[in-house]
PDB file of N, CA and C in Angstrom:
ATOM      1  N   UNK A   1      -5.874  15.225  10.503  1.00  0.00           N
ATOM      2  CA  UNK A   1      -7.242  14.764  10.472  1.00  0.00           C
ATOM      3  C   UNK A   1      -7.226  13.238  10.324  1.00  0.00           C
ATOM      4  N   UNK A   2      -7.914  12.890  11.106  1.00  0.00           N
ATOM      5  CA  UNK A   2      -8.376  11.195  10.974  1.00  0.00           C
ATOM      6  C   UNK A   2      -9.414  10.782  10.459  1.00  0.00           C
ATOM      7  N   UNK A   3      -9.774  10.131   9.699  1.00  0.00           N
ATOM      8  CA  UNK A   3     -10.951   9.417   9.276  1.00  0.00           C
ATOM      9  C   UNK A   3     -11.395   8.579   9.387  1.00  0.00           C
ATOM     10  N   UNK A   4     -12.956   8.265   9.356  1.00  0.00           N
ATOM     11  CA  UNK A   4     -12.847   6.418  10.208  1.00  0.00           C
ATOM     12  C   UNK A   4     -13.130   5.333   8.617  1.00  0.00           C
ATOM     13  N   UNK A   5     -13.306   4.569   8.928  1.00  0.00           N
ATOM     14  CA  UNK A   5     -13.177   3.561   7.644  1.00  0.00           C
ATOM     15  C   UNK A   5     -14.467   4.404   6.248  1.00  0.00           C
ATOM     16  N   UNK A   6     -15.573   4.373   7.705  1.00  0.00           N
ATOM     17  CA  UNK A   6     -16.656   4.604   6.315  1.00  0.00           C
ATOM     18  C   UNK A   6     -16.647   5.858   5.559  1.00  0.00           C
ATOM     19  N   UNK A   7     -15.831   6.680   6.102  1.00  0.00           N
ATOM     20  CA  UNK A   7     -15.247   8.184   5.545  1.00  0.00           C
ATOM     21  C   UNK A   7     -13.959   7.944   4.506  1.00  0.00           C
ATOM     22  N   UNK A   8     -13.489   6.451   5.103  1.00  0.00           N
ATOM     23  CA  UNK A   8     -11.999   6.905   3.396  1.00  0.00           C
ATOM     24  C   UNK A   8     -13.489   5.982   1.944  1.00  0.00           C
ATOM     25  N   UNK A   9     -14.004   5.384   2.860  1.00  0.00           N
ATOM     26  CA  UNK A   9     -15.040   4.708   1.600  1.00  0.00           C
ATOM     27  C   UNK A   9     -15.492   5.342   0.815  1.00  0.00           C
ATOM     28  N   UNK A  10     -16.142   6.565   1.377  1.00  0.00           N
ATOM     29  CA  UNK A  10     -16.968   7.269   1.057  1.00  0.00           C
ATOM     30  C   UNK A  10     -15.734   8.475  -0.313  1.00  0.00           C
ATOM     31  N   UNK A  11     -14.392   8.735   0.330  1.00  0.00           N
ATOM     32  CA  UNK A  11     -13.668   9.349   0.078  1.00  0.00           C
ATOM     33  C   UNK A  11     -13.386   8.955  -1.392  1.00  0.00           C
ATOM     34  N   UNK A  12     -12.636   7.517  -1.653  1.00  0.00           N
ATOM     35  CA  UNK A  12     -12.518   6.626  -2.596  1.00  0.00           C
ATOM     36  C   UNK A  12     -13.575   6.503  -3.732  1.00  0.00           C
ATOM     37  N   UNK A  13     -14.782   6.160  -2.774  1.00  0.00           N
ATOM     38  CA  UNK A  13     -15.741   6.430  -4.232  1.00  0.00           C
ATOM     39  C   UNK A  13     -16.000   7.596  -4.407  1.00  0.00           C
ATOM     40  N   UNK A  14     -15.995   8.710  -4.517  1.00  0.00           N
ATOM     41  CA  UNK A  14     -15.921   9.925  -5.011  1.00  0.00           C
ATOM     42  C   UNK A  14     -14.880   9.985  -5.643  1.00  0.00           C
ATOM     43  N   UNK A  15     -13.548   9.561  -5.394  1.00  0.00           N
ATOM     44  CA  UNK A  15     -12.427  10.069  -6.558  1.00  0.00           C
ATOM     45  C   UNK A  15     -12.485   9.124  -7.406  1.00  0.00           C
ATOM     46  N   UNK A  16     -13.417   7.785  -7.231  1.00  0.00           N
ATOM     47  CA  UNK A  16     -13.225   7.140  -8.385  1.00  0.00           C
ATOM     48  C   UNK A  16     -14.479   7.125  -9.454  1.00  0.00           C
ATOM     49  N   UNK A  17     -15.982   8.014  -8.860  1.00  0.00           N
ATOM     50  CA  UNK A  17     -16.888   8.503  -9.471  1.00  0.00           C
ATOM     51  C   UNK A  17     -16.037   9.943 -10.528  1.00  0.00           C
ATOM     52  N   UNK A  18     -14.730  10.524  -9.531  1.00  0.00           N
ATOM     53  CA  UNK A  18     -14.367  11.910 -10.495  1.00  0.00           C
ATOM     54  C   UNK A  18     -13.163  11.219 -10.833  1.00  0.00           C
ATOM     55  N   UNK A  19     -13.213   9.921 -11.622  1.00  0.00           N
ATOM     56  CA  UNK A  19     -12.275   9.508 -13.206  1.00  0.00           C
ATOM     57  C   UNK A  19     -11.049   8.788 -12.385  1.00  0.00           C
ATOM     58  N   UNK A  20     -10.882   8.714 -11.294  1.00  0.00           N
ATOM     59  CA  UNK A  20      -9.368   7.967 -10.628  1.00  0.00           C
ATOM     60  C   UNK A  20      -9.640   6.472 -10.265  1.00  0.00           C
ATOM     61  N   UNK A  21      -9.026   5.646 -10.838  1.00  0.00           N
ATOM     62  CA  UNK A  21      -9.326   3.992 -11.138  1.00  0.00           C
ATOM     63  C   UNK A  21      -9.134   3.525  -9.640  1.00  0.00           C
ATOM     64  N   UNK A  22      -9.629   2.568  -9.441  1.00  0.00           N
ATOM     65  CA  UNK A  22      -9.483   1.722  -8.109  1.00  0.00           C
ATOM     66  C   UNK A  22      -7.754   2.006  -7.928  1.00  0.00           C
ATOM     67  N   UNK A  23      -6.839   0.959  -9.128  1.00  0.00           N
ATOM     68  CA  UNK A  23      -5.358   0.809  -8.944  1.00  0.00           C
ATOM     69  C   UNK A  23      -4.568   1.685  -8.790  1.00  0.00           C
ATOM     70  N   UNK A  24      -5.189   3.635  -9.720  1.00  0.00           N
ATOM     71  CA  UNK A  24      -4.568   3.922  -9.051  1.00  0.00           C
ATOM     72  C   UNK A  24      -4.509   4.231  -7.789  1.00  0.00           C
ATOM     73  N   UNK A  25      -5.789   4.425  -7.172  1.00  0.00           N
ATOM     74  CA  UNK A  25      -5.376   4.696  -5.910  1.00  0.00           C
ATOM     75  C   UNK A  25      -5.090   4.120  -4.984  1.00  0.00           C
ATOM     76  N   UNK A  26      -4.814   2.709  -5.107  1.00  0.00           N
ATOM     77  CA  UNK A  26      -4.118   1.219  -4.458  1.00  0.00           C
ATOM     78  C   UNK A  26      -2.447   1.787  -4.851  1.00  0.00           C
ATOM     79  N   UNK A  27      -1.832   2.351  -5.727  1.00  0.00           N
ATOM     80  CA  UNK A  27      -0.668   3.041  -6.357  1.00  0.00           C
ATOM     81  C   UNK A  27      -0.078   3.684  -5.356  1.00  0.00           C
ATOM     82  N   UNK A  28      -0.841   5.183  -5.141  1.00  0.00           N
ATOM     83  CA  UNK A  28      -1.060   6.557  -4.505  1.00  0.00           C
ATOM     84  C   UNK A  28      -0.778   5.943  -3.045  1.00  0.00           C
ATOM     85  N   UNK A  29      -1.355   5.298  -2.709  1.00  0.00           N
ATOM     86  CA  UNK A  29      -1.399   5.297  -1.007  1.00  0.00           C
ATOM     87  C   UNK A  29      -0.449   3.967  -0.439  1.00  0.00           C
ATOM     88  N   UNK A  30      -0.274   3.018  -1.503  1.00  0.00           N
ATOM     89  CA  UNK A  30       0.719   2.198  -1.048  1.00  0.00           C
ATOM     90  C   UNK A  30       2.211   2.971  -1.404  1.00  0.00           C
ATOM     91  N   UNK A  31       2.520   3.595  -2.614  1.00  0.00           N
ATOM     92  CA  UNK A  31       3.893   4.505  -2.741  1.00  0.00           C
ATOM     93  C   UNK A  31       3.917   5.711  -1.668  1.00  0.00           C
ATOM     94  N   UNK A  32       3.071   6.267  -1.095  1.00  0.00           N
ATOM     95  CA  UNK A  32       2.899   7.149   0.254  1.00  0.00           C
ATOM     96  C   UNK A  32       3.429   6.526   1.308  1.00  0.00           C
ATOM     97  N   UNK A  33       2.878   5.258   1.749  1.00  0.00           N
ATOM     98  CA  UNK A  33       3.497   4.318   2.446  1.00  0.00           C
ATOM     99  C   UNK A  33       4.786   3.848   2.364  1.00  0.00           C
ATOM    100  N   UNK A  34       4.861   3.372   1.395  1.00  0.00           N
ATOM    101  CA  UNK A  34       6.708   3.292   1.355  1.00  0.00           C
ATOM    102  C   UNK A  34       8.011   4.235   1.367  1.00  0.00           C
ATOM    103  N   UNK A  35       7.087   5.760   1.091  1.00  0.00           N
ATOM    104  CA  UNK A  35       7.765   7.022   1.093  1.00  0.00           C
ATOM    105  C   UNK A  35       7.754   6.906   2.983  1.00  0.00           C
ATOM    106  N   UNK A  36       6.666   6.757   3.514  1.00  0.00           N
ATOM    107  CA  UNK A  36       7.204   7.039   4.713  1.00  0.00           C
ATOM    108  C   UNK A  36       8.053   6.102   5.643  1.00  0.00           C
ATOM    109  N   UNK A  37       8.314   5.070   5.440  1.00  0.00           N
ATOM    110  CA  UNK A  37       8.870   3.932   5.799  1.00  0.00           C
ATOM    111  C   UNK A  37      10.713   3.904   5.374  1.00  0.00           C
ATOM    112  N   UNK A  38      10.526   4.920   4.409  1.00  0.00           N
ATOM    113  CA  UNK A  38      12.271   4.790   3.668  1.00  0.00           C
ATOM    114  C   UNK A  38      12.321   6.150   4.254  1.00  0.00           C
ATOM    115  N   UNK A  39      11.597   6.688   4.769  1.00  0.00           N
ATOM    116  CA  UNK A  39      12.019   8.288   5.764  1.00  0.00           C
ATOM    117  C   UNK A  39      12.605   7.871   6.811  1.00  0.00           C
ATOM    118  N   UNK A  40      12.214   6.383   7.402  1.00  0.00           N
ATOM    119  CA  UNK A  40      12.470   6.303   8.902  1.00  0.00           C
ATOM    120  C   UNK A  40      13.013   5.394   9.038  1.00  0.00           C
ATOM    121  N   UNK A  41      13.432   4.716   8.061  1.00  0.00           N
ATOM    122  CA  UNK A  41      14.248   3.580   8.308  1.00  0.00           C
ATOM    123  C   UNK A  41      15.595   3.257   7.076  1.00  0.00           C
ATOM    124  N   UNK A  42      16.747   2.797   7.378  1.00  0.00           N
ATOM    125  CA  UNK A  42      17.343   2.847   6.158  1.00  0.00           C
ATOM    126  C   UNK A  42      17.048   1.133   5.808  1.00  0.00           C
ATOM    127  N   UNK A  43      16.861   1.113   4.705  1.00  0.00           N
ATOM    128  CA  UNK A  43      16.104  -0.182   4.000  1.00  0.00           C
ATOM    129  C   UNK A  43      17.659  -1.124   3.458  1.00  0.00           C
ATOM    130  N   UNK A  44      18.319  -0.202   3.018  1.00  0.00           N
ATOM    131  CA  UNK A  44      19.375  -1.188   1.564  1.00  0.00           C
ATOM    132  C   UNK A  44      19.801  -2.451   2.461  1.00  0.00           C
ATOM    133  N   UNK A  45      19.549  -3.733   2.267  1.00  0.00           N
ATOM    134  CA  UNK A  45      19.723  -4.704   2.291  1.00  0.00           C
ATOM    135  C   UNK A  45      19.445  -5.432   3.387  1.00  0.00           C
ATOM    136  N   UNK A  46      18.366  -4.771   4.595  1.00  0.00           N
ATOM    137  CA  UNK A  46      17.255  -5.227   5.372  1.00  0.00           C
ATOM    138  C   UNK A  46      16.428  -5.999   5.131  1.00  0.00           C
ATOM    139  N   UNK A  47      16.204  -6.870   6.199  1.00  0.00           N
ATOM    140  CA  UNK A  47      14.992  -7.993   6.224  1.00  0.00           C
ATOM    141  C   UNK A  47      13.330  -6.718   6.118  1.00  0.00           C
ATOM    142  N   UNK A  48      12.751  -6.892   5.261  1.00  0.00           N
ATOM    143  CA  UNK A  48      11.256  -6.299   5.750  1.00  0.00           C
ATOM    144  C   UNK A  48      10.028  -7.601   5.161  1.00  0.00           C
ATOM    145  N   UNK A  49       9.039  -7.626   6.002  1.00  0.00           N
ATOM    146  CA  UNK A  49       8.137  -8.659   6.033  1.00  0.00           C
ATOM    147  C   UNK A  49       6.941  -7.752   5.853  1.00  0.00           C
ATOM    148  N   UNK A  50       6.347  -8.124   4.848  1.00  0.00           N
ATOM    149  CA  UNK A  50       4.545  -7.468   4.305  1.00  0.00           C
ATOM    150  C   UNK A  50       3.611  -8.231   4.786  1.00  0.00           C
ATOM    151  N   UNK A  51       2.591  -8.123   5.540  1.00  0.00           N
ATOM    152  CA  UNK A  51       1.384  -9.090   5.613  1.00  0.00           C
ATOM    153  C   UNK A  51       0.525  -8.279   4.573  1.00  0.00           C
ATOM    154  N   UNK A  52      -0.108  -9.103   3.962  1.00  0.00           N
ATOM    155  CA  UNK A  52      -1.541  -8.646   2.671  1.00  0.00           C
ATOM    156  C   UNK A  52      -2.537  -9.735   2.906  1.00  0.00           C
ATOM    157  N   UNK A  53      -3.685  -8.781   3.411  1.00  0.00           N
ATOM    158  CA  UNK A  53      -4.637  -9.812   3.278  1.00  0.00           C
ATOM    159  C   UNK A  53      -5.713  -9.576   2.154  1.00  0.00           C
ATOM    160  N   UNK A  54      -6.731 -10.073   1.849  1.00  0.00           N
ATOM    161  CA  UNK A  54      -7.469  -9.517   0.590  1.00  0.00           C
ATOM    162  C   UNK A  54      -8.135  -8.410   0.688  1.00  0.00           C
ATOM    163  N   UNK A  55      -8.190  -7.921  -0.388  1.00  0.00           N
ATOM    164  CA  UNK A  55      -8.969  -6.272  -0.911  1.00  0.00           C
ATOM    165  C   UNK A  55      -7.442  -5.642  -0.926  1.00  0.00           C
ATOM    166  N   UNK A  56      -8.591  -4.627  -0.967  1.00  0.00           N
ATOM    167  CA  UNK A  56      -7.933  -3.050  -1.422  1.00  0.00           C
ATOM    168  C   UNK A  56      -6.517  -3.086  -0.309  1.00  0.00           C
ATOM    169  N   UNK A  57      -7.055  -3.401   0.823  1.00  0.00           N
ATOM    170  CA  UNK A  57      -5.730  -3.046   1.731  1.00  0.00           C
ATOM    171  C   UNK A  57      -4.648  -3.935   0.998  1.00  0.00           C
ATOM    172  N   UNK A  58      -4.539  -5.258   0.557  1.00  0.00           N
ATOM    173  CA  UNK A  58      -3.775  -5.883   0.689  1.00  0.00           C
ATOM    174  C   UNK A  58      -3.285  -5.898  -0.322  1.00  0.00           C
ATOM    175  N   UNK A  59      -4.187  -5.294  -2.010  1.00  0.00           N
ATOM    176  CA  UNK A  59      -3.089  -4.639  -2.789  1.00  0.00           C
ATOM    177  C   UNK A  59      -2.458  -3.652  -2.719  1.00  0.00           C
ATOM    178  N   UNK A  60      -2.592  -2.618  -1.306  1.00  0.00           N
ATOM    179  CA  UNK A  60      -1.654  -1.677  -0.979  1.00  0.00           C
ATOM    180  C   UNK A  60      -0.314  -1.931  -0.614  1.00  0.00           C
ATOM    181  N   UNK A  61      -0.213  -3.457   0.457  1.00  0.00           N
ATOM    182  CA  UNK A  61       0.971  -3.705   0.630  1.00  0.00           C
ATOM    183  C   UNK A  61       1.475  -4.723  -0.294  1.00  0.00           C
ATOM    184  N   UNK A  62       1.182  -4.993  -1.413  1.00  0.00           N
ATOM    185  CA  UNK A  62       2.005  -5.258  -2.735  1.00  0.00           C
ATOM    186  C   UNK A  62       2.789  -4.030  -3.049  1.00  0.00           C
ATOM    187  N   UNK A  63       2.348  -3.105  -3.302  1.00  0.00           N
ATOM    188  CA  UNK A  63       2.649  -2.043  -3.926  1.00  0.00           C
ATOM    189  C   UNK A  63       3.922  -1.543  -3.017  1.00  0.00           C
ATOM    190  N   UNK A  64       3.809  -1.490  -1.473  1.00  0.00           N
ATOM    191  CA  UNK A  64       4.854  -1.215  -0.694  1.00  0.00           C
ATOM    192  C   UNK A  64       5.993  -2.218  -0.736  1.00  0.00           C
ATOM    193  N   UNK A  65       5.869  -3.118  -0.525  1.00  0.00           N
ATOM    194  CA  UNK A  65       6.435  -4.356  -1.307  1.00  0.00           C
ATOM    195  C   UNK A  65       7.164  -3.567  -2.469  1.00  0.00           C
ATOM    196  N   UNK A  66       6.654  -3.663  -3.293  1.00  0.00           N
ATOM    197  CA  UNK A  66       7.346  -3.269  -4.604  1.00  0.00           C
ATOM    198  C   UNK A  66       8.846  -2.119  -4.506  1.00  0.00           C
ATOM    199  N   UNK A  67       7.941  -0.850  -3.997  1.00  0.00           N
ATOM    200  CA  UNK A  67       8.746  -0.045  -3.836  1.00  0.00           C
ATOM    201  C   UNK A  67       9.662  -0.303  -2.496  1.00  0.00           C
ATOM    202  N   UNK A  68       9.688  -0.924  -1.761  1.00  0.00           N
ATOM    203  CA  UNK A  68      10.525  -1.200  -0.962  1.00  0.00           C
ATOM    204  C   UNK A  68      11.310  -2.084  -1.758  1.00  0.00           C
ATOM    205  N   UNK A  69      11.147  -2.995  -2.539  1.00  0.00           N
ATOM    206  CA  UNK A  69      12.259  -4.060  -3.287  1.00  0.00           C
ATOM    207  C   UNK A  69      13.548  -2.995  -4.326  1.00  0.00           C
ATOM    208  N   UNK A  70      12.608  -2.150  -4.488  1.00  0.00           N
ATOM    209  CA  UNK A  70      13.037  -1.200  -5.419  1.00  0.00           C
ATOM    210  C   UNK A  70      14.288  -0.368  -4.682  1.00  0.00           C
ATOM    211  N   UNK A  71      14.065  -0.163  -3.638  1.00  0.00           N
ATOM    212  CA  UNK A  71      15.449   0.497  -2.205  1.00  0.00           C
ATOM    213  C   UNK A  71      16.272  -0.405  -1.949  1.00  0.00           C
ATOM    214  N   UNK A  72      16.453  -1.676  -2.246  1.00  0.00           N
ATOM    215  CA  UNK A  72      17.136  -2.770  -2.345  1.00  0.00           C
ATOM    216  C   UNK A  72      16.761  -3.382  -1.187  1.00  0.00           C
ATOM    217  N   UNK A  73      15.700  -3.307  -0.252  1.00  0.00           N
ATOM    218  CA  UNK A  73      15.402  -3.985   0.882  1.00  0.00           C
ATOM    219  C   UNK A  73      15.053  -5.305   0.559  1.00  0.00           C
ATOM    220  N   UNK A  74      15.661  -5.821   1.406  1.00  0.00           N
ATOM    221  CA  UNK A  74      15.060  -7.725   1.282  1.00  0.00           C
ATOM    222  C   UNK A  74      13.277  -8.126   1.662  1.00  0.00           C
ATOM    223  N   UNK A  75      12.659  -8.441   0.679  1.00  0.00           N
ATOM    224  CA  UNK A  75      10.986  -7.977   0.919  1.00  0.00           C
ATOM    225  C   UNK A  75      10.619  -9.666   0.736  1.00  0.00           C
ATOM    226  N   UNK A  76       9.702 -10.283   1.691  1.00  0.00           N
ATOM    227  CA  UNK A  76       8.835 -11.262   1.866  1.00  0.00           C
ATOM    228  C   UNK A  76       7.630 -10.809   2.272  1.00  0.00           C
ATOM    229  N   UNK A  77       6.694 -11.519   1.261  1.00  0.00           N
ATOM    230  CA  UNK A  77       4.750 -11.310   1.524  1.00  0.00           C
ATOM    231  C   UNK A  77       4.474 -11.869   1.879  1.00  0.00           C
ATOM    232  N   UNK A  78       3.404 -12.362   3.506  1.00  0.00           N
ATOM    233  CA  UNK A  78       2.860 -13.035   3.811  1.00  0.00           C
ATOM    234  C   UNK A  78       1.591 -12.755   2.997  1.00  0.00           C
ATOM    235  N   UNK A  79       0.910 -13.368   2.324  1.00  0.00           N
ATOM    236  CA  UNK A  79      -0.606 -13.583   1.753  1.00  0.00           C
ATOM    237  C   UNK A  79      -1.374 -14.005   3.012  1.00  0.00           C
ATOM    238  N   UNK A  80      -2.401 -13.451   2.854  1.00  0.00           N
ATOM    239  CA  UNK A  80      -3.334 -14.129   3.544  1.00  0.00           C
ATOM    240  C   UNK A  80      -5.001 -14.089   2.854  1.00  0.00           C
ATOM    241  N   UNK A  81      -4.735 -13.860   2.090  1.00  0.00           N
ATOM    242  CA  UNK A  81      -6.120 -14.201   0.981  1.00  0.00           C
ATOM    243  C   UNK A  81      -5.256 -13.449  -0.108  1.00  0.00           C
ATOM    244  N   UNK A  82      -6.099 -13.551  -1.212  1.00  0.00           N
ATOM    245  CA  UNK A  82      -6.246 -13.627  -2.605  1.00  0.00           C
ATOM    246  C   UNK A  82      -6.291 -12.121  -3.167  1.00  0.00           C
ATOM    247  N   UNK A  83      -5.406 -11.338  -3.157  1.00  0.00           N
ATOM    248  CA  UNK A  83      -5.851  -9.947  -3.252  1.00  0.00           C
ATOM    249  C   UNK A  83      -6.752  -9.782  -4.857  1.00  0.00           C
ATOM    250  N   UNK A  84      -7.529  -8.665  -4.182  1.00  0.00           N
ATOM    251  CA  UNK A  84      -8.774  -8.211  -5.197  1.00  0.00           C
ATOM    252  C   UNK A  84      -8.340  -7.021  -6.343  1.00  0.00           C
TER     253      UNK A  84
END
């Protein structure tokens, strides 16, 4: 199933009206992301490059970031605004 933007919105504020904080679910879906990325690629001591731009998306790819540093992959963030 696909969803279009105003459906994960809609999605998000409901789990965060039923008690689930913004971060974690900036957590949840950026560690999902990095789960699928270390499925398909072997990381240990690879170049990988993050773009983050601001909001929610772009504290997701912190978080992938993270857990990718964590596989020993070599991790650089491009910023491109100020994440929220």
């Amino acid at each position: 199933m696909v969803l279009t933007a105003e459906q994960i919105r809609a999605v998000e504020a409901r789990a965060v009206e039923l008690g689930m904080s913004w971060l974690r679910l900036m957590e949840n879906a950026g560690s999902a992301a990095a789960h699928i990325i270390r499925e398909n690629y072997a990381l240990d001591g690879k170049k990988v490059v993050i773009v983050c731009g601001k909001g929610n998306n772009g504290g997701d790819g912190y978080v992938i970031a993270r857990k990718l540093l964590e596989n020993n992959a070599q991790v650089r963030i491009i910023s491109l605004g100020t994440p929220s």
